[in-house]
Protein backbone atom coordinates (compact mmCIF):
# COMPACT_ATOMS: atom_id res chain seq x y z
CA UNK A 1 11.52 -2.96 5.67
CA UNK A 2 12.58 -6.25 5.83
CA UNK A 3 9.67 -8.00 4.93
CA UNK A 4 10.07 -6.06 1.53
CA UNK A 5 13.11 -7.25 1.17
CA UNK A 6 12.55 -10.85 1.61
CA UNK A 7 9.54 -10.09 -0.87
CA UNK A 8 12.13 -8.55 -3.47
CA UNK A 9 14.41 -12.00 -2.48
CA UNK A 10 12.14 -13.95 -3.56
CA UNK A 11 11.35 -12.29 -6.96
CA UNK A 12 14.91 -12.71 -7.49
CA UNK A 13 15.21 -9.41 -9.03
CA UNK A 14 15.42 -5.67 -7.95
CA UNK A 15 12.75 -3.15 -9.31
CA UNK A 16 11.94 0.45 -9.43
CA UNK A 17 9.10 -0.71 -7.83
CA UNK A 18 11.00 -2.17 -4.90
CA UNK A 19 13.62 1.28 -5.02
CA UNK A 20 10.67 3.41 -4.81
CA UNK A 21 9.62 2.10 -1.88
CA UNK A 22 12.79 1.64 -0.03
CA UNK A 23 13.49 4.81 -1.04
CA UNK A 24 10.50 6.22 0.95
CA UNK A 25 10.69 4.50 4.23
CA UNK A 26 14.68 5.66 4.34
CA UNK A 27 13.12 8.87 3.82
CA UNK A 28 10.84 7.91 6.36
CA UNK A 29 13.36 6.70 9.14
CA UNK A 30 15.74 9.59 8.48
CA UNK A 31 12.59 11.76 9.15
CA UNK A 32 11.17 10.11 12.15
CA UNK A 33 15.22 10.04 13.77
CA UNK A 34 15.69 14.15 13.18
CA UNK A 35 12.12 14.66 15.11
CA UNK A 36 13.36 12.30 17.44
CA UNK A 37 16.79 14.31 17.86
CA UNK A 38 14.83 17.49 18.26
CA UNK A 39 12.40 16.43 20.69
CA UNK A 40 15.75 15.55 22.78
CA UNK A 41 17.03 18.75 22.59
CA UNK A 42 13.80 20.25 24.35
C-alpha cells in the first residue's frame, strides 16, 4: 500500500485509478483482520 502511494506521489495527482485500488486492499485488510478476529475466537 505504500508503494502505491509513493507511485500516486509522484504523479502528483490522485486518480480513480489510484481510489480503486486503495479502495480494494482496505477492503482487503478489513477482510483479512475479521478472519483473523474469528480464528481467535476458536
Amino acid at each position: 500500500m505504500v508503494a502505491l502511494i509513493a507511485e500516486n506521489a509522484k504523479a502528483g495527482a490522485y486518480t480513480r485509478e489510484f481510489d480503486e485500488r486503495y479502495r480494494r486492499i482496505a477492503e482487503e485488510i478489513n477482510a483479512l483482520k475479521e478472519e483473523q478476529t474469528e480464528a481467535g475466537k476458536n
